[in-house]
ModelCIF file with pLDDT and N, C-alpha, C, O atoms, coordinates in Angstrom:
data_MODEL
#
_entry.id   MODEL 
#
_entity.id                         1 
_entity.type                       polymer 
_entity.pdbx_number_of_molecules   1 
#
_entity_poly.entity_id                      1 
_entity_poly.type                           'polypeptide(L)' 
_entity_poly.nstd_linkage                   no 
_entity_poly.nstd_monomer                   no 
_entity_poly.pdbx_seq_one_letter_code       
;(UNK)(UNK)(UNK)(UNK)(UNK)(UNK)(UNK)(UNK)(UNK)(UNK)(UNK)(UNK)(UNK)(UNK)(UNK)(UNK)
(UNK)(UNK)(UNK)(UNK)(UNK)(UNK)(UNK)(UNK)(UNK)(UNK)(UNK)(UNK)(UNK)(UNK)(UNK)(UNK)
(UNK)(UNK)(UNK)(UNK)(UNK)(UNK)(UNK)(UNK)(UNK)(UNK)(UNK)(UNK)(UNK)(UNK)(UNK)
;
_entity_poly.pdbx_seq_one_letter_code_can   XXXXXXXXXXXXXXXXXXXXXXXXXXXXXXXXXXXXXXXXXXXXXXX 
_entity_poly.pdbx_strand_id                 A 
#
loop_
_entity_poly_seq.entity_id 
_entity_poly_seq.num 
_entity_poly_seq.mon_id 
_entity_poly_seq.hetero 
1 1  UNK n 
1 2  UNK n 
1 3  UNK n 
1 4  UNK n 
1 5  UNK n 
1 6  UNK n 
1 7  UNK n 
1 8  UNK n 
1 9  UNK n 
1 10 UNK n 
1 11 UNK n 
1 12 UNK n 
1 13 UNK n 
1 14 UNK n 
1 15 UNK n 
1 16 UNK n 
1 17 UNK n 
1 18 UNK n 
1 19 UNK n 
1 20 UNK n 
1 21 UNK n 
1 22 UNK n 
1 23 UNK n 
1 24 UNK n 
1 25 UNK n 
1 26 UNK n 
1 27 UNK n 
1 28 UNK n 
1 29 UNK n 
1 30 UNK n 
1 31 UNK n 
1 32 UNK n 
1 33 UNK n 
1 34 UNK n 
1 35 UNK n 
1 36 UNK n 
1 37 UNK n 
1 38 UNK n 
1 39 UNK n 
1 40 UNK n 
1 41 UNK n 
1 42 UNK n 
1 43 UNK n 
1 44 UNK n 
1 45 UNK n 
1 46 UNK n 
1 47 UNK n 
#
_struct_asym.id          A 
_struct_asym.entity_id   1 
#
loop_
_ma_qa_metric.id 
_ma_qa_metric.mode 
_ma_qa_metric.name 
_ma_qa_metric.software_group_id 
_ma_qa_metric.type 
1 global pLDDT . pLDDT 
2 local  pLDDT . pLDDT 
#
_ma_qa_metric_global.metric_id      1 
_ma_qa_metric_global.metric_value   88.15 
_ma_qa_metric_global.model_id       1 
_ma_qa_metric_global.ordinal_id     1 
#
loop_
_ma_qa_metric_local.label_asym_id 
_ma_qa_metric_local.label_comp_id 
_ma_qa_metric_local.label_seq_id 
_ma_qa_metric_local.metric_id 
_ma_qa_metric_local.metric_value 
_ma_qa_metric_local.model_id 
_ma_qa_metric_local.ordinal_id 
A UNK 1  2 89.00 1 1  
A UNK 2  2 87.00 1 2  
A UNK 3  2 89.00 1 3  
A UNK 4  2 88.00 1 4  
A UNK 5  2 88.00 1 5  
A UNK 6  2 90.00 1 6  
A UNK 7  2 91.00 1 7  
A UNK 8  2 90.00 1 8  
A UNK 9  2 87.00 1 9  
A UNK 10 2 89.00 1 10 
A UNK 11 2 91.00 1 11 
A UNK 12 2 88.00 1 12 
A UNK 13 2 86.00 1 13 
A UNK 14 2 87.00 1 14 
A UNK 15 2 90.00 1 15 
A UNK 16 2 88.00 1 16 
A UNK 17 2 89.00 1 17 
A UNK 18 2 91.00 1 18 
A UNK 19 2 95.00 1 19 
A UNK 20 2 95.00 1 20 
A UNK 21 2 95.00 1 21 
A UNK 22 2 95.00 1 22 
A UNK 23 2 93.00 1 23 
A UNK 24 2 94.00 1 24 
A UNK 25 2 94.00 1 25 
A UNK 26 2 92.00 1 26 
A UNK 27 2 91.00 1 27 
A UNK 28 2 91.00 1 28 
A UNK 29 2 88.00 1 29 
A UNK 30 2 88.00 1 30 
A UNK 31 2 88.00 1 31 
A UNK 32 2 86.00 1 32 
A UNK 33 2 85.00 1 33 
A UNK 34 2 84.00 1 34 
A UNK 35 2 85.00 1 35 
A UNK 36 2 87.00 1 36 
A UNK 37 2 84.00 1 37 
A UNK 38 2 85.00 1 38 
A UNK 39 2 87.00 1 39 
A UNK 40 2 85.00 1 40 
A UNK 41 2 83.00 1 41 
A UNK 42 2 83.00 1 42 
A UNK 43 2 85.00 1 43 
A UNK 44 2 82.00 1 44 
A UNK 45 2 82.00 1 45 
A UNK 46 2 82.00 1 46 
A UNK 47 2 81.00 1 47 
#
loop_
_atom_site.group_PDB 
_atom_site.id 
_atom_site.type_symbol 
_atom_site.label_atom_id 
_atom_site.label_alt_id 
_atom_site.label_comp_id 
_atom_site.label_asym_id 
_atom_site.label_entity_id 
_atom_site.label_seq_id 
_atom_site.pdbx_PDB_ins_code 
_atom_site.Cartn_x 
_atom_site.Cartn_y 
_atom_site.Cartn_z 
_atom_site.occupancy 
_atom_site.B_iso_or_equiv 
_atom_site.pdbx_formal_charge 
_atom_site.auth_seq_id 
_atom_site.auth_comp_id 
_atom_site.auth_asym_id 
_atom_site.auth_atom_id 
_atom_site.pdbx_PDB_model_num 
ATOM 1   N N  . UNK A 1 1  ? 17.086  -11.398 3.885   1.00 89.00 ? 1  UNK A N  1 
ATOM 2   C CA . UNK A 1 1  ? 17.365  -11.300 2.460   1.00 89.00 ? 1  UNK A CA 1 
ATOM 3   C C  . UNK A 1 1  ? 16.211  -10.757 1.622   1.00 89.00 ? 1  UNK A C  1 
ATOM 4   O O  . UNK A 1 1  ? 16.408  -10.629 0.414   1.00 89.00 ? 1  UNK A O  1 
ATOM 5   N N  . UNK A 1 2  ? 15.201  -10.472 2.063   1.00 87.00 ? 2  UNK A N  1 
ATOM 6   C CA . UNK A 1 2  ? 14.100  -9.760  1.742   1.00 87.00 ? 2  UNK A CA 1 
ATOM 7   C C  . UNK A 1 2  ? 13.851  -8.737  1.637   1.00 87.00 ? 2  UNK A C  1 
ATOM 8   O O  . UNK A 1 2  ? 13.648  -8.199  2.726   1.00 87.00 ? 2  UNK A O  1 
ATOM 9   N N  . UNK A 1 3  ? 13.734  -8.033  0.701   1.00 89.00 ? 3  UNK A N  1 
ATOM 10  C CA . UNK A 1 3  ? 13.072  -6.274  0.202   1.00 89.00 ? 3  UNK A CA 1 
ATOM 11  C C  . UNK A 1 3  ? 11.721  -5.935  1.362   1.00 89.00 ? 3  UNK A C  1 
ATOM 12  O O  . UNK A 1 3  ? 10.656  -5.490  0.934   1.00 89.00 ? 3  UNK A O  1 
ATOM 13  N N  . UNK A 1 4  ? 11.930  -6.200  2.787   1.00 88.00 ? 4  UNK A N  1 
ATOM 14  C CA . UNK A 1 4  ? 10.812  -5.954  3.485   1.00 88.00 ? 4  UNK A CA 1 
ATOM 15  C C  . UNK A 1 4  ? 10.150  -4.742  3.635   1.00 88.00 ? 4  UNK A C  1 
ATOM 16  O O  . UNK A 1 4  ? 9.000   -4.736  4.074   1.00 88.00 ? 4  UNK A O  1 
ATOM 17  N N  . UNK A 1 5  ? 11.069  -3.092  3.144   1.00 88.00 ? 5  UNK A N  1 
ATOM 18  C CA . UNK A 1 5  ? 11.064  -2.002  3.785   1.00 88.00 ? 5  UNK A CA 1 
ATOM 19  C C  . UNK A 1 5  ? 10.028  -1.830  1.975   1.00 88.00 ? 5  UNK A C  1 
ATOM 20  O O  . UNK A 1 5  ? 8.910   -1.326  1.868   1.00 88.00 ? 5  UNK A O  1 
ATOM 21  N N  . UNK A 1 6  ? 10.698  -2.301  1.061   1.00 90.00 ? 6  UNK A N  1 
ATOM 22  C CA . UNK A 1 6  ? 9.857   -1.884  -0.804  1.00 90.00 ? 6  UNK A CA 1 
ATOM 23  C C  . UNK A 1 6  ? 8.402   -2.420  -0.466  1.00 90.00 ? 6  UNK A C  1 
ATOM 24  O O  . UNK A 1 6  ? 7.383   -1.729  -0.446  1.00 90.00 ? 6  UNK A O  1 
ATOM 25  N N  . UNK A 1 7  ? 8.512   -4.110  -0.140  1.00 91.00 ? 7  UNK A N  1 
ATOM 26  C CA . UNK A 1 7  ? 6.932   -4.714  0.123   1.00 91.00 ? 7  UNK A CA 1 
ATOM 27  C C  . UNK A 1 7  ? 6.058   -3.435  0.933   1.00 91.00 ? 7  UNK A C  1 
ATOM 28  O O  . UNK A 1 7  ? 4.984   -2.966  0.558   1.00 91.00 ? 7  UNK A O  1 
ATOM 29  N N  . UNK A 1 8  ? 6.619   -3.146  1.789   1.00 90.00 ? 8  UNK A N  1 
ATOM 30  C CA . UNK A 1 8  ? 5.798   -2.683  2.944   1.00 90.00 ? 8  UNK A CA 1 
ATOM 31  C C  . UNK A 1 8  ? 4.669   -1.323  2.310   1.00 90.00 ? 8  UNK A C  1 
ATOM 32  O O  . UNK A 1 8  ? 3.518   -0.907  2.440   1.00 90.00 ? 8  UNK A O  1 
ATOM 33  N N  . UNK A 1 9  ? 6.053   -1.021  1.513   1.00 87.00 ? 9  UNK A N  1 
ATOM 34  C CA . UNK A 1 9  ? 5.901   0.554   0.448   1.00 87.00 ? 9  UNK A CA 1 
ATOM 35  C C  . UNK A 1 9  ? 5.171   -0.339  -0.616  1.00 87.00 ? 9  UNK A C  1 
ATOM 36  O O  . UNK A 1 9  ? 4.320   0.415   -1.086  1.00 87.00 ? 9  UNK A O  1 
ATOM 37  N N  . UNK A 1 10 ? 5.108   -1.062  -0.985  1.00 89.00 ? 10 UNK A N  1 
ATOM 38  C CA . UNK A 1 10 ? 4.687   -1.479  -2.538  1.00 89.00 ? 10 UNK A CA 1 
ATOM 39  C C  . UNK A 1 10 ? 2.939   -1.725  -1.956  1.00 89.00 ? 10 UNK A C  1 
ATOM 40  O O  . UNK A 1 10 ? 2.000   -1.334  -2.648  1.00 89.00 ? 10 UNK A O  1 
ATOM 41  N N  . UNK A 1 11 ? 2.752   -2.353  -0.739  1.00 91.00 ? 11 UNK A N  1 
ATOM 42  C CA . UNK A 1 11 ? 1.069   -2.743  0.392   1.00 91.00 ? 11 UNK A CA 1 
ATOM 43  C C  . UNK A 1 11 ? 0.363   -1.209  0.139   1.00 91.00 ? 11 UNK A C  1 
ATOM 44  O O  . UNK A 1 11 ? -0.735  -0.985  -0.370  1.00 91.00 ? 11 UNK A O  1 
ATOM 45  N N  . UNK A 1 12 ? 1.511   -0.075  0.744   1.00 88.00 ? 12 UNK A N  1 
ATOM 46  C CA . UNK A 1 12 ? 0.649   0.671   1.425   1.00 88.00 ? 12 UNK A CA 1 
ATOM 47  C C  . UNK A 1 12 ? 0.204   1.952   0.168   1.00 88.00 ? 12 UNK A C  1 
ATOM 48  O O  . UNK A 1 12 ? -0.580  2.901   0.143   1.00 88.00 ? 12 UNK A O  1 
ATOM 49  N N  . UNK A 1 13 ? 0.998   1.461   -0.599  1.00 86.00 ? 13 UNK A N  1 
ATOM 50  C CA . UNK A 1 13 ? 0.527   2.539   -2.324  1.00 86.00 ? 13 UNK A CA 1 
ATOM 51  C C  . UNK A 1 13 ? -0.557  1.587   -3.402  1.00 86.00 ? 13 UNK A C  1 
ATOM 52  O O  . UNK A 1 13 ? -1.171  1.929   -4.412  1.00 86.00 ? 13 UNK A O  1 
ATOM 53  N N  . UNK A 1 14 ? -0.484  0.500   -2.808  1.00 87.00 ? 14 UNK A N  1 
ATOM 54  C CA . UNK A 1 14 ? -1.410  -0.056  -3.450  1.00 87.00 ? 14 UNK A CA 1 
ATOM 55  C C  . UNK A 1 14 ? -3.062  -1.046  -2.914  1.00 87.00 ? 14 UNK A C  1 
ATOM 56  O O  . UNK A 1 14 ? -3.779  -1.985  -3.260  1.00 87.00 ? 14 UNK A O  1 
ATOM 57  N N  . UNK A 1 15 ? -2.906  0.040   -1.843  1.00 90.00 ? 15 UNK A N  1 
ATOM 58  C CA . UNK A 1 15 ? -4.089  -0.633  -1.045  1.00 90.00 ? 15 UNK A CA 1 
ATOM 59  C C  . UNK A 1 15 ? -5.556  -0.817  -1.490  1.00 90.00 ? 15 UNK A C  1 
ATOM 60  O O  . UNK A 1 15 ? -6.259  -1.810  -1.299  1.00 90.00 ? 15 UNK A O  1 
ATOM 61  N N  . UNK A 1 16 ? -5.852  0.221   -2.061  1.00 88.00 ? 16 UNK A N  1 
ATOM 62  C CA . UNK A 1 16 ? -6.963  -0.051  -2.693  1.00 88.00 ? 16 UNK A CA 1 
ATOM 63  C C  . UNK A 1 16 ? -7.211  -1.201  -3.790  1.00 88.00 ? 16 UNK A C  1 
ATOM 64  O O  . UNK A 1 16 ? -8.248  -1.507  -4.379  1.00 88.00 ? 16 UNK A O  1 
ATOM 65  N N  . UNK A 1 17 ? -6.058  -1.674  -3.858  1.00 89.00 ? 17 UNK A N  1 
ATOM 66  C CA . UNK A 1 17 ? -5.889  -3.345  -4.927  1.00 89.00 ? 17 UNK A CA 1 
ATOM 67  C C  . UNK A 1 17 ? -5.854  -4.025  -4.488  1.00 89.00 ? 17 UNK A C  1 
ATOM 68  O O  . UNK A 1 17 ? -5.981  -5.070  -5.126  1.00 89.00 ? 17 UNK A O  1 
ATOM 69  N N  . UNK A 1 18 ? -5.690  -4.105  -3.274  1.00 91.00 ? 18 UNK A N  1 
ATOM 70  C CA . UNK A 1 18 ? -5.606  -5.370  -2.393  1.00 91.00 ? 18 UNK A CA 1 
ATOM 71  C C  . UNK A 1 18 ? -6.805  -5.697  -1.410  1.00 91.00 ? 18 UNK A C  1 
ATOM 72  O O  . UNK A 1 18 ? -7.360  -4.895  -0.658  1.00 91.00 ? 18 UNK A O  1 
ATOM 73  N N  . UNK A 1 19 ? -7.138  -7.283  -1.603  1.00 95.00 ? 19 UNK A N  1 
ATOM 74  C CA . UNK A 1 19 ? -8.589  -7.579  -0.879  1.00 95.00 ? 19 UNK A CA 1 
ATOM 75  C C  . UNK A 1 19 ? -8.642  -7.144  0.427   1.00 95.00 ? 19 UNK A C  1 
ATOM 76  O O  . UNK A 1 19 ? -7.598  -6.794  0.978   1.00 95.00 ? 19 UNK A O  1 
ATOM 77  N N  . UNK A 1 20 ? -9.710  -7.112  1.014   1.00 95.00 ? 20 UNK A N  1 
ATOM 78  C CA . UNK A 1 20 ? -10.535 -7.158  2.002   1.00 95.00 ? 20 UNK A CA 1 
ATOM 79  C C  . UNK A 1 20 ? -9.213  -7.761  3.283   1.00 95.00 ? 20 UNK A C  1 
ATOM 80  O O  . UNK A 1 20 ? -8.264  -7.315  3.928   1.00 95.00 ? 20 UNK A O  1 
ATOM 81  N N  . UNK A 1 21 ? -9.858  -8.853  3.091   1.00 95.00 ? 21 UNK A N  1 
ATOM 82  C CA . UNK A 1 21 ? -9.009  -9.883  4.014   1.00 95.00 ? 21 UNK A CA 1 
ATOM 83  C C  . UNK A 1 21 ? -7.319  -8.985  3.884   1.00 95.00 ? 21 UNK A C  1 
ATOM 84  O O  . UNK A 1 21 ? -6.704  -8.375  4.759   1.00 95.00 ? 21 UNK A O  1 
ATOM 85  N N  . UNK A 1 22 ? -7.103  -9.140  2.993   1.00 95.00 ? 22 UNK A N  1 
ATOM 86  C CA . UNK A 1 22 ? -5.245  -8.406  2.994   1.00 95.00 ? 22 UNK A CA 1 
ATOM 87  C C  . UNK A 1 22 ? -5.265  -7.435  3.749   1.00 95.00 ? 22 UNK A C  1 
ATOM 88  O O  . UNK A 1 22 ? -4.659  -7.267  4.807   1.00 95.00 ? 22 UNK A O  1 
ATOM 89  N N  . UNK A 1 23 ? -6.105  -6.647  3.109   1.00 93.00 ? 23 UNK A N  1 
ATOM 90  C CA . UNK A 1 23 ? -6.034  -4.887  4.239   1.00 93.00 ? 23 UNK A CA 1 
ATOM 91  C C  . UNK A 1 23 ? -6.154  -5.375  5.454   1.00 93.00 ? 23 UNK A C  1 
ATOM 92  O O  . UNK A 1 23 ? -5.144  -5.095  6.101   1.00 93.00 ? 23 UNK A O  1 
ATOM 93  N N  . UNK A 1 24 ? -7.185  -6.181  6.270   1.00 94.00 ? 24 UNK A N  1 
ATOM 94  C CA . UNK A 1 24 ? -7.142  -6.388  7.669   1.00 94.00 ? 24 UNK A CA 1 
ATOM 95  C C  . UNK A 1 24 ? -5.938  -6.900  8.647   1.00 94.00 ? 24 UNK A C  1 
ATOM 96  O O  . UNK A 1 24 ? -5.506  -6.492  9.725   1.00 94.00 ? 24 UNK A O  1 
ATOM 97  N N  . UNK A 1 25 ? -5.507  -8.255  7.557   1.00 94.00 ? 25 UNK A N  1 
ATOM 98  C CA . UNK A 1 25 ? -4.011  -8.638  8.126   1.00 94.00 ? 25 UNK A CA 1 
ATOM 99  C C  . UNK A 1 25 ? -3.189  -7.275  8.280   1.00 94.00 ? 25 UNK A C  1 
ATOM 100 O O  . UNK A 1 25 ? -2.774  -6.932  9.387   1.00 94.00 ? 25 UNK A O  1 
ATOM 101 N N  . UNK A 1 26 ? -2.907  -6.304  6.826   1.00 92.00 ? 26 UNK A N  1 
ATOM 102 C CA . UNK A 1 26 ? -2.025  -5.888  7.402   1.00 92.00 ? 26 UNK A CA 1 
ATOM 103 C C  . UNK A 1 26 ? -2.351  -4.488  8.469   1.00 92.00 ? 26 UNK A C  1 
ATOM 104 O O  . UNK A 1 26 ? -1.348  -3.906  8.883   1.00 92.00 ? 26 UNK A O  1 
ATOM 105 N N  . UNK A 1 27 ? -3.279  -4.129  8.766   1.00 91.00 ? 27 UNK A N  1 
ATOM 106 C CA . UNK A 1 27 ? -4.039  -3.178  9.327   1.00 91.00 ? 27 UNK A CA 1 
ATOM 107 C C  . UNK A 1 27 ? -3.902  -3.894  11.321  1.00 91.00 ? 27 UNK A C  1 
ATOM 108 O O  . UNK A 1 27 ? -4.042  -3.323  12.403  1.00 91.00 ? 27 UNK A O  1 
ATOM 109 N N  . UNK A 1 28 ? -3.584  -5.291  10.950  1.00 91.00 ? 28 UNK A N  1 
ATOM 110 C CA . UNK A 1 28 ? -3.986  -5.987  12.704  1.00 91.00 ? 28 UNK A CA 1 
ATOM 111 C C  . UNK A 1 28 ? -2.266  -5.739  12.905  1.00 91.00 ? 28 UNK A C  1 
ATOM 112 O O  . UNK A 1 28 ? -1.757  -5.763  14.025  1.00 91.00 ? 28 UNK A O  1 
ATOM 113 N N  . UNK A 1 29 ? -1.580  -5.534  11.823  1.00 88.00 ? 29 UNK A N  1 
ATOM 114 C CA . UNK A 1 29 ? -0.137  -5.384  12.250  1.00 88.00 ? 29 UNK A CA 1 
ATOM 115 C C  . UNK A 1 29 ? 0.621   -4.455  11.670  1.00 88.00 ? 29 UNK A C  1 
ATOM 116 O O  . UNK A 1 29 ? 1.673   -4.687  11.075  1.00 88.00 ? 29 UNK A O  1 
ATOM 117 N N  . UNK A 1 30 ? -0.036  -3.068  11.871  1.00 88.00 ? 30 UNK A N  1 
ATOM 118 C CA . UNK A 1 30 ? -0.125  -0.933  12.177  1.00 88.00 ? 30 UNK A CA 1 
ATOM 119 C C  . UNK A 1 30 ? 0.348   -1.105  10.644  1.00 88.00 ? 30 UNK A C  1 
ATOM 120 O O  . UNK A 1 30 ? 1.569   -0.952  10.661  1.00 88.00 ? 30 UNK A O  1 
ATOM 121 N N  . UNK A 1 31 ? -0.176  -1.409  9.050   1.00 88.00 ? 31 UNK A N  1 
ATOM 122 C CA . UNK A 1 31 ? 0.389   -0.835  8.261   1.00 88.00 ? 31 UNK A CA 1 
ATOM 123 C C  . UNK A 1 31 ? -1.209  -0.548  7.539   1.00 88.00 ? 31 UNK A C  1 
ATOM 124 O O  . UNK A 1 31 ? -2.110  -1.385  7.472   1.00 88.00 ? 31 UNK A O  1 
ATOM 125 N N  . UNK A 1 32 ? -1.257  0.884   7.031   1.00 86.00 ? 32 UNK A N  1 
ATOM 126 C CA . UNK A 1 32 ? -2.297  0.882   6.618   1.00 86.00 ? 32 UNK A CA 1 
ATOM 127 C C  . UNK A 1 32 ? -2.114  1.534   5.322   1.00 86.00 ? 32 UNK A C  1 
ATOM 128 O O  . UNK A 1 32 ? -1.046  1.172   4.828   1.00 86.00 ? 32 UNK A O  1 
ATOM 129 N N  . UNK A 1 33 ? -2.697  2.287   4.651   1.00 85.00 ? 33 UNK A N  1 
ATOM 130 C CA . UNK A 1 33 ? -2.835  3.297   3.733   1.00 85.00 ? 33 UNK A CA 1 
ATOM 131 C C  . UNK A 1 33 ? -2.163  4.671   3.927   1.00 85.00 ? 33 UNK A C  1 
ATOM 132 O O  . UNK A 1 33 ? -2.203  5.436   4.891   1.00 85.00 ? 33 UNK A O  1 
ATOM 133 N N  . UNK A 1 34 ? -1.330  4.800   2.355   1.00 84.00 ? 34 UNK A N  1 
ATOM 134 C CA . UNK A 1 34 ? -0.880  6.414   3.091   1.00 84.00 ? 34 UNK A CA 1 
ATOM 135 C C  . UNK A 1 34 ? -1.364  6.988   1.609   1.00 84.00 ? 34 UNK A C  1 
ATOM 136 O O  . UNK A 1 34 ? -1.158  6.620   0.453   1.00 84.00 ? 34 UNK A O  1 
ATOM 137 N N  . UNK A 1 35 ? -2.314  8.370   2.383   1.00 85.00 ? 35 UNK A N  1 
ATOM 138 C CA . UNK A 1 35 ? -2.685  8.878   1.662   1.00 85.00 ? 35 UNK A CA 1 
ATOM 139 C C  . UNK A 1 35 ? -2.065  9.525   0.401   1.00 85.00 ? 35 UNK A C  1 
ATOM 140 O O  . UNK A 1 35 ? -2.601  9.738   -0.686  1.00 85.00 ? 35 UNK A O  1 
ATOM 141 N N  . UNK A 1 36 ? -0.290  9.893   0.982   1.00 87.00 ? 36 UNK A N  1 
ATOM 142 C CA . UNK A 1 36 ? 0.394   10.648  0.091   1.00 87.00 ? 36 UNK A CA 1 
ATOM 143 C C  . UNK A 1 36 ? 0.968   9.515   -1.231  1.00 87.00 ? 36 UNK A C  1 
ATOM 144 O O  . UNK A 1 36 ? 1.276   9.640   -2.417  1.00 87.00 ? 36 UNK A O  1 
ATOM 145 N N  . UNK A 1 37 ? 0.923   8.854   -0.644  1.00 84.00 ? 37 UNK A N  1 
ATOM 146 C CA . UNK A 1 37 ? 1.748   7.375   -2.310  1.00 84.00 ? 37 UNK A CA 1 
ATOM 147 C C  . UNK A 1 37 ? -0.092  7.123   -2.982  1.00 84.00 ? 37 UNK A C  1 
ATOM 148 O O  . UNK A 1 37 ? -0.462  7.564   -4.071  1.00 84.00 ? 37 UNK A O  1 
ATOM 149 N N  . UNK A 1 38 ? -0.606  6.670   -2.427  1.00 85.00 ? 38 UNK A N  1 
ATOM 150 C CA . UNK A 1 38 ? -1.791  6.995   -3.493  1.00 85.00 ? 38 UNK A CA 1 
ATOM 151 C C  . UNK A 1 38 ? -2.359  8.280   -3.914  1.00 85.00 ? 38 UNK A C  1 
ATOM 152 O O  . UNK A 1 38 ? -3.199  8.300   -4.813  1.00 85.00 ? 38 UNK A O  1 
ATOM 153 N N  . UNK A 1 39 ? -1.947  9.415   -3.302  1.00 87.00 ? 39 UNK A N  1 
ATOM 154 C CA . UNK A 1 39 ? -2.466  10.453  -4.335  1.00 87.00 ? 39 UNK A CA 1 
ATOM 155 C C  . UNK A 1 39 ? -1.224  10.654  -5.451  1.00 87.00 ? 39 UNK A C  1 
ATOM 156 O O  . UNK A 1 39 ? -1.372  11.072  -6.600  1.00 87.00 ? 39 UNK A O  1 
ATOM 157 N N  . UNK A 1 40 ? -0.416  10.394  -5.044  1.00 85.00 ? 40 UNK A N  1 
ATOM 158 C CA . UNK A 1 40 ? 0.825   10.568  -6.089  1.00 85.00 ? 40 UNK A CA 1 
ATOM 159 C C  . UNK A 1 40 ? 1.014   9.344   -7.111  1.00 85.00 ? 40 UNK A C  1 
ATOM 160 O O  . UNK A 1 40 ? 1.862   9.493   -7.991  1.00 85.00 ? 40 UNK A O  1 
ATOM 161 N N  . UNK A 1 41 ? 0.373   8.288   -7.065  1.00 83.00 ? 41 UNK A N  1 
ATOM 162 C CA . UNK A 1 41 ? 0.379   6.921   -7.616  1.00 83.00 ? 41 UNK A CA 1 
ATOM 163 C C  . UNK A 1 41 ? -0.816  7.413   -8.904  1.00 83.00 ? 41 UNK A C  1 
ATOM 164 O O  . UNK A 1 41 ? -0.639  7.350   -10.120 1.00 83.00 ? 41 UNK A O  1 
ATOM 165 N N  . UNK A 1 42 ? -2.030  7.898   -8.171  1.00 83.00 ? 42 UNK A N  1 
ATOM 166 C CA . UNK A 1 42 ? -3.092  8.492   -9.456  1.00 83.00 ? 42 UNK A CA 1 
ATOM 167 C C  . UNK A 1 42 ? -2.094  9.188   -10.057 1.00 83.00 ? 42 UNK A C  1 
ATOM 168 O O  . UNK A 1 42 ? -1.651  8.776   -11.130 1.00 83.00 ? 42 UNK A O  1 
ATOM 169 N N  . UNK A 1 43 ? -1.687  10.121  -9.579  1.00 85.00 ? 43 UNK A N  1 
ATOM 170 C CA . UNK A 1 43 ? -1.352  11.060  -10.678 1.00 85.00 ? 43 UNK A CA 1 
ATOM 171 C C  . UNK A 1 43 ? -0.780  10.584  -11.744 1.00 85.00 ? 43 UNK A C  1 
ATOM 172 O O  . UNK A 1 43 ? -1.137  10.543  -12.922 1.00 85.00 ? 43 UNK A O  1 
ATOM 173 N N  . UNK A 1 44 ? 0.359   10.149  -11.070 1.00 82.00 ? 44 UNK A N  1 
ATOM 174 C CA . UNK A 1 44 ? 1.385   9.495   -12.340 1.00 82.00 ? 44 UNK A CA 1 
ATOM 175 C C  . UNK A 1 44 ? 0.341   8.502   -13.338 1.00 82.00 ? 44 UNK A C  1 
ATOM 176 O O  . UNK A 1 44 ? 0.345   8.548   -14.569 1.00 82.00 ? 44 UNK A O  1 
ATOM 177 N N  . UNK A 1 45 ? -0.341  7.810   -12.693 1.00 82.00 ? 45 UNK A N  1 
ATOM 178 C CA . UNK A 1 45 ? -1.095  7.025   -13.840 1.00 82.00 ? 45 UNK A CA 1 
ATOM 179 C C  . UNK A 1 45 ? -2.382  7.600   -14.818 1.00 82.00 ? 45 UNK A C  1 
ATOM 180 O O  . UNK A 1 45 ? -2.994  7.068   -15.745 1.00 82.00 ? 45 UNK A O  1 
ATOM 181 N N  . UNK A 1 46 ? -2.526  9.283   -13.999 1.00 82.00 ? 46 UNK A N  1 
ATOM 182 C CA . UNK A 1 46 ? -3.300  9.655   -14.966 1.00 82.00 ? 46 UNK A CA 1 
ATOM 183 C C  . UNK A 1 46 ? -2.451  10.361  -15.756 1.00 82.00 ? 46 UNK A C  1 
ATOM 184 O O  . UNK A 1 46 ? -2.945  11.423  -16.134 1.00 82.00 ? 46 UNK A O  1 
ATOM 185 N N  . UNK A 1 47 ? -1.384  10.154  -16.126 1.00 81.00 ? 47 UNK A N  1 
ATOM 186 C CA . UNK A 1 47 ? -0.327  11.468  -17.190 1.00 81.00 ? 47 UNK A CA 1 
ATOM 187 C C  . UNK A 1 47 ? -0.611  9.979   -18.028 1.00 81.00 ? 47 UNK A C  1 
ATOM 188 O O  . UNK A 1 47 ? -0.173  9.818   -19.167 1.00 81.00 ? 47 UNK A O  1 
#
């Protein structure tokens, strides 16, 4: 009953907001940073 597939997307566009410790959990279980939702995440927030 969980939005698991949005969370997953909501982690990996907002990684650089999230601590230390968070990134590793989710990094020990293959989700990391995608370059393309944070370069597209600046943008929009720099308009």
């Amino acid at each position: 009953g969980e939005q698991l597939g949005r969370w997953v997307l909501a982690q990996r566009a907002g990684w650089p907001d999230l601590e230390e410790d968070q990134r590793d959990l989710l990094a020990a279980v293959g989700i990391e940073a995608d370059l393309e939702l944070l370069t597209a995440k600046a943008a929009a927030e720099a308009k």
